[in-house]
C-alpha atoms as a PDB file:
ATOM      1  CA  UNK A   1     -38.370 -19.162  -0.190  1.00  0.00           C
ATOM      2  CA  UNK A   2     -35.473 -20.197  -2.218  1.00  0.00           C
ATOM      3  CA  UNK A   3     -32.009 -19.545  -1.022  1.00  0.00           C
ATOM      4  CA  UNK A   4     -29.826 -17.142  -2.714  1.00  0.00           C
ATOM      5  CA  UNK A   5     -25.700 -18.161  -2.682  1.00  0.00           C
ATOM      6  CA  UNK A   6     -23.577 -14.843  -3.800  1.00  0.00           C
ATOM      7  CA  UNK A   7     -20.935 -16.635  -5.524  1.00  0.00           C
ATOM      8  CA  UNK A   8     -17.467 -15.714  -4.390  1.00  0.00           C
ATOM      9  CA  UNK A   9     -15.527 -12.581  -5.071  1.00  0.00           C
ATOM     10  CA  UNK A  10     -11.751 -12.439  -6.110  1.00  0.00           C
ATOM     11  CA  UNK A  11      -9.509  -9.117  -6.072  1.00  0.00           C
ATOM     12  CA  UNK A  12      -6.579  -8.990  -8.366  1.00  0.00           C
ATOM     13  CA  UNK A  13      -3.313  -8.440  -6.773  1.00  0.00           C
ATOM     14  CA  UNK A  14      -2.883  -5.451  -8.861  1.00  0.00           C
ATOM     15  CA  UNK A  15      -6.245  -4.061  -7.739  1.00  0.00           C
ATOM     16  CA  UNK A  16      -4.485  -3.923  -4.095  1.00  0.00           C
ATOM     17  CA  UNK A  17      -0.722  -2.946  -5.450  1.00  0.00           C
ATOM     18  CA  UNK A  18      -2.904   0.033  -7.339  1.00  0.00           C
ATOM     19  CA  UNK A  19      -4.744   0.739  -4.121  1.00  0.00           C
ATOM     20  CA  UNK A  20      -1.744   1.156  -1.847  1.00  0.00           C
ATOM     21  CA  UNK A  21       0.115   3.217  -4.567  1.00  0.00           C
ATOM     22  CA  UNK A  22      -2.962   5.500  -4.650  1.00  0.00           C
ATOM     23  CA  UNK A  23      -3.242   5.834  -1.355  1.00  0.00           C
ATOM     24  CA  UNK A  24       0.550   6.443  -0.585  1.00  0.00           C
ATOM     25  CA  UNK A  25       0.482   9.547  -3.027  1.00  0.00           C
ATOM     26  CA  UNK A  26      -2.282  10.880  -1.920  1.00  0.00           C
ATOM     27  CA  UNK A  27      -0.624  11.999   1.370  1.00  0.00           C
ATOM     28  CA  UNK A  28       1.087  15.444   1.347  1.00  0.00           C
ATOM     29  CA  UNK A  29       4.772  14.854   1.063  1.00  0.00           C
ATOM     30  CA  UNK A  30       4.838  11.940  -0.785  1.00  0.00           C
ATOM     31  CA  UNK A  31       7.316  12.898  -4.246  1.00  0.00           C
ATOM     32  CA  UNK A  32       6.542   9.494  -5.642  1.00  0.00           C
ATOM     33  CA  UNK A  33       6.327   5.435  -5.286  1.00  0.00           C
ATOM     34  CA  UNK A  34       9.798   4.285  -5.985  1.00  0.00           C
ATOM     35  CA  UNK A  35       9.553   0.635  -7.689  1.00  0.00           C
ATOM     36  CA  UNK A  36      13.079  -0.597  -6.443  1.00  0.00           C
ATOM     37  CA  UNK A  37      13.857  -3.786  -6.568  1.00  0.00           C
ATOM     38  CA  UNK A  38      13.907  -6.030  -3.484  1.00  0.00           C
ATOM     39  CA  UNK A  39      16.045  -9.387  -3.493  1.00  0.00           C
ATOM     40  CA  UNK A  40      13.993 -12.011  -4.119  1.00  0.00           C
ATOM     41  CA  UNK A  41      10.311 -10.579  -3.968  1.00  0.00           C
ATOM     42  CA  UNK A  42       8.693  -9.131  -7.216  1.00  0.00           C
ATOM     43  CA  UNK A  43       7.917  -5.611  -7.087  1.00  0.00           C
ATOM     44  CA  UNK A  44       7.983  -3.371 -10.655  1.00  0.00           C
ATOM     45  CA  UNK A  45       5.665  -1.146  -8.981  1.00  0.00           C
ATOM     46  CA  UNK A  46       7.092   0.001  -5.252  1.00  0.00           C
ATOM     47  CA  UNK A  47       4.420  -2.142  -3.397  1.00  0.00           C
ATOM     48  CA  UNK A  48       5.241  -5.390  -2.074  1.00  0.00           C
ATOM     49  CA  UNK A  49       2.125  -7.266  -0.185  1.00  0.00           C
ATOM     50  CA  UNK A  50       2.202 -10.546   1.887  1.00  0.00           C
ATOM     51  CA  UNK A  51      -1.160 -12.322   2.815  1.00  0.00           C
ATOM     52  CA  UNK A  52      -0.613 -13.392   6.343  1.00  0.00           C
ATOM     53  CA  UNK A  53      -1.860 -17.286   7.566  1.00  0.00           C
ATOM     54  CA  UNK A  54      -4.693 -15.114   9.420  1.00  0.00           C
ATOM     55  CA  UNK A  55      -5.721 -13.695   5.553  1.00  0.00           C
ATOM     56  CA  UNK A  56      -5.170 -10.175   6.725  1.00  0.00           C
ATOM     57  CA  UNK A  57      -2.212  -8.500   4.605  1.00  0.00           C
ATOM     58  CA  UNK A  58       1.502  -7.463   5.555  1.00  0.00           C
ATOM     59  CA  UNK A  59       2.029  -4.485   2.904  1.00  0.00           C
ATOM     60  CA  UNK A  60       5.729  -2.305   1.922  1.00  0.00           C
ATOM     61  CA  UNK A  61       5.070   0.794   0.616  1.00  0.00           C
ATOM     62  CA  UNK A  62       8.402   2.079  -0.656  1.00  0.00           C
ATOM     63  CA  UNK A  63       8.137   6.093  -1.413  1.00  0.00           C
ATOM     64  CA  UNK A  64      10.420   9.180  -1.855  1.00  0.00           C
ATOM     65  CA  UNK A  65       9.506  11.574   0.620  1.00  0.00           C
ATOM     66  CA  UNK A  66       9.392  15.308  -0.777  1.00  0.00           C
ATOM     67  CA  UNK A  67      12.183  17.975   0.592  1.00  0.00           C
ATOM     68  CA  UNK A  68      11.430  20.006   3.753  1.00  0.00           C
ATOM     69  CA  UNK A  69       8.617  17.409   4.838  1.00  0.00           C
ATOM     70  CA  UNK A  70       9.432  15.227   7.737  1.00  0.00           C
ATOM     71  CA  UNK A  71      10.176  11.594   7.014  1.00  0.00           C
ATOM     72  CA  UNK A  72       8.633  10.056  10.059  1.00  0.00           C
ATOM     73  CA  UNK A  73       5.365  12.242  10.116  1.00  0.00           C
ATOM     74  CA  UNK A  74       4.745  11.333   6.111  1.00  0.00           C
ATOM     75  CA  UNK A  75       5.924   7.952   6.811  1.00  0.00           C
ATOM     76  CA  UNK A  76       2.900   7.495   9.394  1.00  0.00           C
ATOM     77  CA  UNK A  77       0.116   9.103   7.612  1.00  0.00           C
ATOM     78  CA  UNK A  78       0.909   6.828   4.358  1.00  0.00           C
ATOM     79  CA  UNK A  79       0.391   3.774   6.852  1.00  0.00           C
ATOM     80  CA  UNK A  80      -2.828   4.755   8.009  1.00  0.00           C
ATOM     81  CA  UNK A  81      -3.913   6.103   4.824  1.00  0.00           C
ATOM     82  CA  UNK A  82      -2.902   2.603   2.863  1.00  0.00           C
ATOM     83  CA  UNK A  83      -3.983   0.609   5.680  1.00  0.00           C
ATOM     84  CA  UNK A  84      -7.653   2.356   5.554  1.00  0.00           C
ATOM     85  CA  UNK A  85      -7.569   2.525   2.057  1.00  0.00           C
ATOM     86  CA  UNK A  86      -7.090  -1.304   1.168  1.00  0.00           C
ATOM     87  CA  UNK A  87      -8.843  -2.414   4.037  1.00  0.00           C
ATOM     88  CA  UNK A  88     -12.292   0.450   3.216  1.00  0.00           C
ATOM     89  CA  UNK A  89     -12.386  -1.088  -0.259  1.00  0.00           C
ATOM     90  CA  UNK A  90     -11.798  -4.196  -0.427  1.00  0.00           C
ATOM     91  CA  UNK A  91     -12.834  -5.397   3.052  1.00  0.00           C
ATOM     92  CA  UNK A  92      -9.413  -7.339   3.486  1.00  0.00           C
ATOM     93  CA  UNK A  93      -7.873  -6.108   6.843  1.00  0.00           C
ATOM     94  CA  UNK A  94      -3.946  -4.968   6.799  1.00  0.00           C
ATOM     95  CA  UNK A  95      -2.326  -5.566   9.878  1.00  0.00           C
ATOM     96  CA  UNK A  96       0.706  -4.250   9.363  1.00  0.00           C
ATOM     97  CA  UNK A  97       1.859  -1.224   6.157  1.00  0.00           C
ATOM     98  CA  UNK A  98       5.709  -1.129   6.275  1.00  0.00           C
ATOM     99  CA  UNK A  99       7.172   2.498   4.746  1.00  0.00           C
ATOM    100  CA  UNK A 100      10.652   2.566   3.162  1.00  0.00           C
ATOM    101  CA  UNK A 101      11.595   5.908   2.561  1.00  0.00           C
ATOM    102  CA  UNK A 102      14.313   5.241  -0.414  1.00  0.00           C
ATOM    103  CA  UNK A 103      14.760   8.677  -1.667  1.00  0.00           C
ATOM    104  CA  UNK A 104      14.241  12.452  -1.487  1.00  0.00           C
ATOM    105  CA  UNK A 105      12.726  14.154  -4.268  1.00  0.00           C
ATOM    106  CA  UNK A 106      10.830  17.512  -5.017  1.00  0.00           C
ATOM    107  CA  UNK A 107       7.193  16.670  -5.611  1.00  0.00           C
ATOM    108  CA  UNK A 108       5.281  14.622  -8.396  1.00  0.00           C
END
């Protein structure tokens, strides 16, 4: 029988930066991704991702968390919602999904 090769398979970075930001917003309590700049890393759209030397993925999630929701308990569902998310569907694992909360607001 003849082998079969796949080929090779290549995700866009936005795939993952659109991902994460769907993930993030899906949680309860989450007003909205806040694109704020960083010094010296890109992010226009309030994800920042670094592939570790392992090629599993560092990601920043940077959000507004809703008023009257608690900060910390959003803050740890969108890190294992992003982290399950990315890693479900695209196979890549996350090993770490940093939240900065850098504002309040009052929904979507």
């Amino acid at each position: 029988m003849d082998e079969y090769v796949n080929g090779t398979v290549k995700i866009s970075e936005d795939v993952i930066v659109k991902i994460a930001q769907t993930a993030a917003c899906e949680i309860e309590g989450v007003a909205r991704i806040c694109p704020k700049a960083v010094k010296s890393q890109k992010n226009s759209k309030g994800i920042i991702f670094e592939k570790n030397e392992d090629g599993s993925l560092t990601i920043t999630v940077q959000i507004a968390v809703a008023e009257n929701y608690k900060i910390i308990e959003v803050s740890e569902k969108v890190q294992n919602h992003v982290a399950e998310s990315v890693n479900t569907m695209t196979g890549i694992t996350v090993k770490q999904v940093n939240v900065n909360v850098t504002g309040l607001g009052d929904g979507r």
